[in-house]
Protein backbone atom coordinates (compact mmCIF):
# COMPACT_ATOMS: atom_id res chain seq x y z
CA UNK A 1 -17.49 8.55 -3.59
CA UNK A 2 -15.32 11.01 -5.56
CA UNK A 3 -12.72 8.80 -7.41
CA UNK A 4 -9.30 9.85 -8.82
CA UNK A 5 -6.78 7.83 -10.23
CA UNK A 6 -2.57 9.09 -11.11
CA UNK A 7 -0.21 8.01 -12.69
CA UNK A 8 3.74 8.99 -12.04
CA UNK A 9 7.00 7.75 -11.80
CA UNK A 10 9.05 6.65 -8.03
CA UNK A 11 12.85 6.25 -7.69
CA UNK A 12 13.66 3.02 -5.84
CA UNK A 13 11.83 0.33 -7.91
CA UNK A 14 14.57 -2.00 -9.21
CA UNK A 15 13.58 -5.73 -8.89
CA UNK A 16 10.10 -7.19 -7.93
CA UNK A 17 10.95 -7.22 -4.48
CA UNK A 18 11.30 -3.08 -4.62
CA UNK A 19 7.51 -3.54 -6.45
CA UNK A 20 6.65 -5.74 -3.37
CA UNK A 21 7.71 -2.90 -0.85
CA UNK A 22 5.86 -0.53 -2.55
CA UNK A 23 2.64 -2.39 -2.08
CA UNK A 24 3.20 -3.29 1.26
CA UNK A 25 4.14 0.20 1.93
CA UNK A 26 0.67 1.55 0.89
CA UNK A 27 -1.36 -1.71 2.27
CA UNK A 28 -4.15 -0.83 4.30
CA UNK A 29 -4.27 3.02 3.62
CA UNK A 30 -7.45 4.73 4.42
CA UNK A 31 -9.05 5.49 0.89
CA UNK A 32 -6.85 3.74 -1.32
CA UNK A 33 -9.16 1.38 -3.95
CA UNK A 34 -6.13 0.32 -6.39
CA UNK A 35 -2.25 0.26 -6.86
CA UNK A 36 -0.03 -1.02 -9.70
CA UNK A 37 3.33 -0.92 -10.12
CA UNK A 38 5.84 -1.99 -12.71
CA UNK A 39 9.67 -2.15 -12.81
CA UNK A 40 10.04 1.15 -14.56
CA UNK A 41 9.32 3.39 -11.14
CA UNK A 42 5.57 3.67 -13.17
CA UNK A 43 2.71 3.41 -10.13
CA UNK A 44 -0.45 3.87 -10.59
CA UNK A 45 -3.01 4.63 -7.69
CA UNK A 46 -7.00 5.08 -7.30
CA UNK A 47 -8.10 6.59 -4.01
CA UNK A 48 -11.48 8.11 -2.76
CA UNK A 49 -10.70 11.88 -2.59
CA UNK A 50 -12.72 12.44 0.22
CA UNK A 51 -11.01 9.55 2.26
CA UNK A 52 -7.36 10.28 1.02
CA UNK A 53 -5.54 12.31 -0.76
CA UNK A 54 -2.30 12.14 -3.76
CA UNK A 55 -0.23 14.01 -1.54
CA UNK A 56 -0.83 11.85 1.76
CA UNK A 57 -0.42 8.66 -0.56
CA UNK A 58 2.90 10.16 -1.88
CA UNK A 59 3.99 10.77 1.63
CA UNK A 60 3.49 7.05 2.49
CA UNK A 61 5.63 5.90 -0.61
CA UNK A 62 8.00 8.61 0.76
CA UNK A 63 8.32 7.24 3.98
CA UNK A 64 8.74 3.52 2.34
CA UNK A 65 11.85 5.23 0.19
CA UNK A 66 10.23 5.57 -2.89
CA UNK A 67 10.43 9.51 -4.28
CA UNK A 68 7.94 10.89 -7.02
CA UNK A 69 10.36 12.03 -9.64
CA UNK A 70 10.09 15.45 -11.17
């Protein structure tokens, strides 16, 4: 198991229901072993590389509303 965690920050978190989303957004992805979010956009994720990967993970979030900002 090859284990990588990120941190970075997502536009679209502004209460704890946007925080809520966000974890039911990436609930039940292939690979993923942790998320935490706070109210500041800050998510952290730990995913099995060889299951997953950061950019199919940010694509989810994507697709939930919630941007990586530059």
């Amino acid at each position: 198991m090859a284990s990588v965690s990120d941190t970075f920050q997502v536009s679209g978190v502004r209460c704890e229901r946007c925080v809520m989303r966000l974890a039911t957004a990436l609930e039940g992805q292939p690979g993923l072993e942790s998320a935490h979010a706070n109210l500041m956009g800050e998510v952290t994720l730990a995913w099995d590389d060889e299951v997953t990967s950061r950019e199919t993970l940010l694509e989810q979030l994507a697709g939930a509303g919630f941007h990586q900002r530059a």
